[in-house]
Protein backbone atom coordinates (compact mmCIF):
# COMPACT_ATOMS: atom_id res chain seq x y z
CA UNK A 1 -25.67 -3.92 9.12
CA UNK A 2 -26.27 -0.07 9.14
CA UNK A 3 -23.14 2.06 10.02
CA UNK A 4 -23.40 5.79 11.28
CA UNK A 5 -22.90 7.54 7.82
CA UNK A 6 -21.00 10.40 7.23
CA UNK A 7 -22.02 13.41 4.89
CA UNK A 8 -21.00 13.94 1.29
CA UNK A 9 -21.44 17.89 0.34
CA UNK A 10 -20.56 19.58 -2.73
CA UNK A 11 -18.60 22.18 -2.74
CA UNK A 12 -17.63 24.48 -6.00
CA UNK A 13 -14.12 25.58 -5.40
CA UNK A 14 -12.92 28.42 -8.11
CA UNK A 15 -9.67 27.22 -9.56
CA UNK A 16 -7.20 30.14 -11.30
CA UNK A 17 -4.33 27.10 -12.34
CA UNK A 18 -7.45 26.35 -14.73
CA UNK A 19 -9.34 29.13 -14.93
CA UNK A 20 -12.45 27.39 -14.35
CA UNK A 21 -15.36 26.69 -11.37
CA UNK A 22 -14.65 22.75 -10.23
CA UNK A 23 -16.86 20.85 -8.63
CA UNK A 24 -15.29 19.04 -5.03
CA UNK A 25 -17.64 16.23 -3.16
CA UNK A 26 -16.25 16.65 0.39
CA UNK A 27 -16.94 13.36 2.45
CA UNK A 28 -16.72 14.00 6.16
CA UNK A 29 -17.16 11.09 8.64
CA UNK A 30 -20.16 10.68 11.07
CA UNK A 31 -18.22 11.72 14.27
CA UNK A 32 -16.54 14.27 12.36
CA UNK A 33 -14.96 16.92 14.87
CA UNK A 34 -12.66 19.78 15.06
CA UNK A 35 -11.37 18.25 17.58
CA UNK A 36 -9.87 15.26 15.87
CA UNK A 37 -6.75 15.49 13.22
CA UNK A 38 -7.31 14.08 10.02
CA UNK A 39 -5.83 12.35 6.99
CA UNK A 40 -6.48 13.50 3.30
CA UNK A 41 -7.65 11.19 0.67
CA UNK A 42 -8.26 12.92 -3.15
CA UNK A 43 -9.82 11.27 -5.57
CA UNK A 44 -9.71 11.75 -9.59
CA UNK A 45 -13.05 10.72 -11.04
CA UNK A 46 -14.62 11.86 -7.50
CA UNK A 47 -18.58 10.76 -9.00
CA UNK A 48 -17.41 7.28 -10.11
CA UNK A 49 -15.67 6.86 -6.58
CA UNK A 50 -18.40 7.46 -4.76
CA UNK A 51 -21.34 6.17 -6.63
CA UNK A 52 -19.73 3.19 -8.35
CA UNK A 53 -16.59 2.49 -5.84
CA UNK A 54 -19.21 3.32 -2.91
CA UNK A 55 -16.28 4.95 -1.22
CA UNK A 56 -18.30 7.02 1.49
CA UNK A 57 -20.20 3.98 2.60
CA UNK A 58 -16.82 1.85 2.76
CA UNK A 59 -15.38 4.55 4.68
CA UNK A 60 -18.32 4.52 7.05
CA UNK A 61 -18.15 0.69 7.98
CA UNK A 62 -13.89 0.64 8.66
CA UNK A 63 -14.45 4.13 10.55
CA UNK A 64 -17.18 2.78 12.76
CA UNK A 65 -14.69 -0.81 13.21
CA UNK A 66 -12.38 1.13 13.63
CA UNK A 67 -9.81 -0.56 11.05
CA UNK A 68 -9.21 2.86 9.61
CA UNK A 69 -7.54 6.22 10.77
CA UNK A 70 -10.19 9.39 10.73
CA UNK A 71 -10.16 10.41 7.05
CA UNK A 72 -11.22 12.99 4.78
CA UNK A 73 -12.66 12.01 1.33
CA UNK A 74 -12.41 14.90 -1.51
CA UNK A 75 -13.58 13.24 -4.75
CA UNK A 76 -13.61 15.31 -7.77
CA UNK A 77 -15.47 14.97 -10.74
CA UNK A 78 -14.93 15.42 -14.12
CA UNK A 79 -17.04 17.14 -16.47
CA UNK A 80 -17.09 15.50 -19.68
CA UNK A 81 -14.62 12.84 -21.33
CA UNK A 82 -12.96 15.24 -23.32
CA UNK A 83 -12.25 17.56 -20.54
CA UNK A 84 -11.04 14.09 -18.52
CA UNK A 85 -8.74 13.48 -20.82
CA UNK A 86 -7.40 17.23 -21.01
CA UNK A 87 -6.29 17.26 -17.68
CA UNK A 88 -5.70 13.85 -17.03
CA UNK A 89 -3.69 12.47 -19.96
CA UNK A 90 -0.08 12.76 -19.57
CA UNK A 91 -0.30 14.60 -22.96
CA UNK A 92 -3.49 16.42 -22.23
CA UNK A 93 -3.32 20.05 -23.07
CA UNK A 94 -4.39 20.44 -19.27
CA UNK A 95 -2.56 18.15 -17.54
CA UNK A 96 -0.13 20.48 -15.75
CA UNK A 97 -2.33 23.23 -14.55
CA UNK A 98 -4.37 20.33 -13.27
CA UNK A 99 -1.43 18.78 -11.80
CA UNK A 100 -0.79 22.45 -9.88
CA UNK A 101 -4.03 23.02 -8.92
CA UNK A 102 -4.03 19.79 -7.07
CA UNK A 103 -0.77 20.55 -5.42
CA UNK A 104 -0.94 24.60 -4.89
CA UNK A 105 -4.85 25.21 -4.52
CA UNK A 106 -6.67 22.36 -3.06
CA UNK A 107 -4.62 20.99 -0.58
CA UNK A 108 -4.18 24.79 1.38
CA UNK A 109 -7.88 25.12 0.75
CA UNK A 110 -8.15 21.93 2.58
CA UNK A 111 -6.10 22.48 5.13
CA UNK A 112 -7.23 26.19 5.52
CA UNK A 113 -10.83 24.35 5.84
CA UNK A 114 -10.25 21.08 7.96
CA UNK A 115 -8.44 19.85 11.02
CA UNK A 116 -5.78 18.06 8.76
CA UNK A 117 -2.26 17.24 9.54
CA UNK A 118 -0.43 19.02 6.74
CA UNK A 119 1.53 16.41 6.46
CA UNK A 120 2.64 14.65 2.69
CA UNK A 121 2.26 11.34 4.46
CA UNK A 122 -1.45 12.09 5.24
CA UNK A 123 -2.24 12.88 2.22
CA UNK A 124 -3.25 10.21 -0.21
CA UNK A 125 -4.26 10.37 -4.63
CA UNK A 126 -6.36 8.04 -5.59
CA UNK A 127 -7.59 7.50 -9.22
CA UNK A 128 -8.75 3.85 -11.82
CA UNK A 129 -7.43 4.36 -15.47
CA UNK A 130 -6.13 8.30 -16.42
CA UNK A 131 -7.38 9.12 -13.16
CA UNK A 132 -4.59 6.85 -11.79
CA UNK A 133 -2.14 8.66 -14.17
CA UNK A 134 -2.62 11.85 -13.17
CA UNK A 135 -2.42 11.16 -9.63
CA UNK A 136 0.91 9.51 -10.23
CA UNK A 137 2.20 12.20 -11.78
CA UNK A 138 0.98 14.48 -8.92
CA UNK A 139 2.65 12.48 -6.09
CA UNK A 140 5.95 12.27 -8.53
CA UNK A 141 6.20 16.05 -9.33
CA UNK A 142 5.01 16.76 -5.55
CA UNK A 143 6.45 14.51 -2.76
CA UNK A 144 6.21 16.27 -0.26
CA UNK A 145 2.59 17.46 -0.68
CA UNK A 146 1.44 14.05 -1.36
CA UNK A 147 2.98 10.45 0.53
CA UNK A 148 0.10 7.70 -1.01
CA UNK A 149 -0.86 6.95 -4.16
CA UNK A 150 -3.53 4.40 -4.77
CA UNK A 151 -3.48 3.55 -8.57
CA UNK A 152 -6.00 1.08 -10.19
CA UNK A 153 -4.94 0.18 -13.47
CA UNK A 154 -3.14 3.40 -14.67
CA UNK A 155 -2.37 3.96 -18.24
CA UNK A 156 0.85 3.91 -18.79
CA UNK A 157 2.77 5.57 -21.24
CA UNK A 158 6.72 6.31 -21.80
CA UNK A 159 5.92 10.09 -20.53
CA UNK A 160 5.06 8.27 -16.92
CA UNK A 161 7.71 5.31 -17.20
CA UNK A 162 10.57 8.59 -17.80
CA UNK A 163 8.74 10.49 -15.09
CA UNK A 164 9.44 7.05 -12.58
CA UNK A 165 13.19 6.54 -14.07
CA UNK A 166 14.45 10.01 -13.34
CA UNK A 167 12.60 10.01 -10.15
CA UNK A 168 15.05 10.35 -6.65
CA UNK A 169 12.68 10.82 -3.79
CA UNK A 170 11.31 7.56 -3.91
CA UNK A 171 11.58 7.06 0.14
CA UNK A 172 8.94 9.71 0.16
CA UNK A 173 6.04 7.88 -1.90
CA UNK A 174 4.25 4.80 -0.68
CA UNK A 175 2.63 3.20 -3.90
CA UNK A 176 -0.28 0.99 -4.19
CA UNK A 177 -0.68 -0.29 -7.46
CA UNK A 178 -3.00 -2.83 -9.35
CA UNK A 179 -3.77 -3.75 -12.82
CA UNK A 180 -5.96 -7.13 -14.25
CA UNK A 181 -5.20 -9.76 -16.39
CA UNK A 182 -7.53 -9.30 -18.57
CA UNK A 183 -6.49 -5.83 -19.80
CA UNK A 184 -4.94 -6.57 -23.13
CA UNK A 185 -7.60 -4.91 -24.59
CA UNK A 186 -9.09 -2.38 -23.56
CA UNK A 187 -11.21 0.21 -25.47
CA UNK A 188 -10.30 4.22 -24.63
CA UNK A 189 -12.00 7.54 -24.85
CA UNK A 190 -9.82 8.22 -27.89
CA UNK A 191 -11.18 5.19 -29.69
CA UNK A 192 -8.14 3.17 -29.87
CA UNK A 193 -7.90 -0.24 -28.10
CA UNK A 194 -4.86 -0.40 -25.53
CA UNK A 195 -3.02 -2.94 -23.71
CA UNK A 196 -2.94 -1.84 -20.07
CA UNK A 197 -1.23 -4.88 -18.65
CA UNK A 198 2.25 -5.11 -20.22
CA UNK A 199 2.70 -1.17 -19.34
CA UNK A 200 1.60 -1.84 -15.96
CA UNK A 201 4.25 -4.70 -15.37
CA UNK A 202 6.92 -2.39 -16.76
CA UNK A 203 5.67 0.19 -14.99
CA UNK A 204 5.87 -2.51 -11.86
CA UNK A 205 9.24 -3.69 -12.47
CA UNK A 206 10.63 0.13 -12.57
CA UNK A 207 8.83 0.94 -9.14
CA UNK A 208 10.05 -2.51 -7.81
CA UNK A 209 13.75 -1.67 -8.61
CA UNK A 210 13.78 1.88 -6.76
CA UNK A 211 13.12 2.23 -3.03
CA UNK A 212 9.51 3.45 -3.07
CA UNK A 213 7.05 1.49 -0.37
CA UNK A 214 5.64 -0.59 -2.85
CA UNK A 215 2.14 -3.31 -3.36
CA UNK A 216 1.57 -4.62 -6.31
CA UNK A 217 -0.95 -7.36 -7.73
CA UNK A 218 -2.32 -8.54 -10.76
CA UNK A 219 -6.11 -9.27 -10.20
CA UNK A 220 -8.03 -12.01 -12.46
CA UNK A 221 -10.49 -9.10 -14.07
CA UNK A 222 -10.53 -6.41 -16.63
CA UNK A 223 -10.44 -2.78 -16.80
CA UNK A 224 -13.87 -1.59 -14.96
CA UNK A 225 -15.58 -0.93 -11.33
CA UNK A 226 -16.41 -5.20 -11.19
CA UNK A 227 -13.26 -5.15 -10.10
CA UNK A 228 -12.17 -1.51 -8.64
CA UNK A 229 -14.88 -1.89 -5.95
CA UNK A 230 -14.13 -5.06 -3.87
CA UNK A 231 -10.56 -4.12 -4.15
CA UNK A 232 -11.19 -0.37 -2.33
CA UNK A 233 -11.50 -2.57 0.42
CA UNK A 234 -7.70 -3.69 0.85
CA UNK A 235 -6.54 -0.37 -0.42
CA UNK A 236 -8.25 1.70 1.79
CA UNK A 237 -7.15 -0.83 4.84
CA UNK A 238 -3.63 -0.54 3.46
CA UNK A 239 -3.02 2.95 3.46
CA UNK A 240 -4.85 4.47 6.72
């Protein structure tokens, strides 16, 4: 069945954390008012979420059920996958400006722009692979901005698993986290081949032991959209 759709625009947004123009694809839903309040959800890889995770149209169908609050979608792309992996790997050389501009620029532009709540609970990250990471990281260094992460199959590295350990505002971060079986070996943009899944369960058993609001499953799949999509469905559900 058809469901009212809402719009996707682009937006370029002028960052001075990175010195750069970004792009921002701004989903607003069909009976989008000024009216209403709204919740934040950013997402890392913004293109992928929406073409390949079909985000908007997901969004669409739980908006018009009504099994969703009224949200706001902000995906945003990356440009290449050496500039990904700048500002997106824990060790990229852009990594914290990125993490800052997410924090200190978008979200007042947002809420400048938007009937939002300004609220860190309303605001959810959302990111698959480095794109996970990074939004990790972000809710980590910035609690209070940011009260949901949604991470599908993060990499995981002893920079993150240090980042979780020394972590003490745990209360303030509700985690939803999933990795596949099936990612023991999985190629990355540096060439190398990577387990994902034993990082994720250590990652898992740290989280597990602290007090954040935690889900966590192990899907039968490997590291790609096959398996990102469907599960968008319970995420989304889960966390608005």
């Amino acid at each position: 069945m058809e469901f009212p759709k809402g719009t996707i625009a682009e937006h370029t947004f002028h960052s001075k954390e990175l010195g750069e123009e970004l792009q921002l694809l701004i989903y607003l839903p069909a009976n989008f008012s000024p009216l209403y309040k709204y919740s934040l959800l950013i997402a890392q890889d913004g293109r992928d979420y929406f073409q390949l995770g079909r985000i908007g149209r997901l969004a669409d169908e739980y908006l018009y059920q009504r099994k969703i609050e009224n949200v706001i979608i902000v995906g945003i792309p990356y440009k290449a996958v050496d500039d990904r992996r700048r500002k997106y790997h824990p060790d990229g050389d852009q990594n914290q400006q990125y993490i800052r501009f997410l924090a200190h620029e978008l979200v007042p532009f947002l809420d400048k722009e938007f009937p939002t709540y300004q609220m860190g609970s309303t605001r959810a990250l959302i990111g698959d692979s480095l794109g996970a990471t990074v939004s990790f990281m972000t809710a980590l260094q910035y609690p209070h901005t940011f009260g949901k992460v949604l991470l599908q199959s993060p990499f995981v590295n002893e920079k993150v698993l240090h980042m979780v350990k020394n972590f003490t505002e745990d209360h303030l971060v509700e985690v939803y986290h999933v990795v596949g079986t099936d990612e023991t070996a999985v190629p990355t943009t540096d060439g190398k081949i990577s387990d994902f899944l034993q990082p994720n369960q250590q990652l898992a058993k740290m989280i597990a032991e602290k007090s954040f609001p935690y889900f966590y499953e192990e899907f039968n799949g490997n590291h790609t959209w096959t398996y990102w999509q469907p599960d968008l469905r319970r995420a989304l559900k889960m966390f608005f």
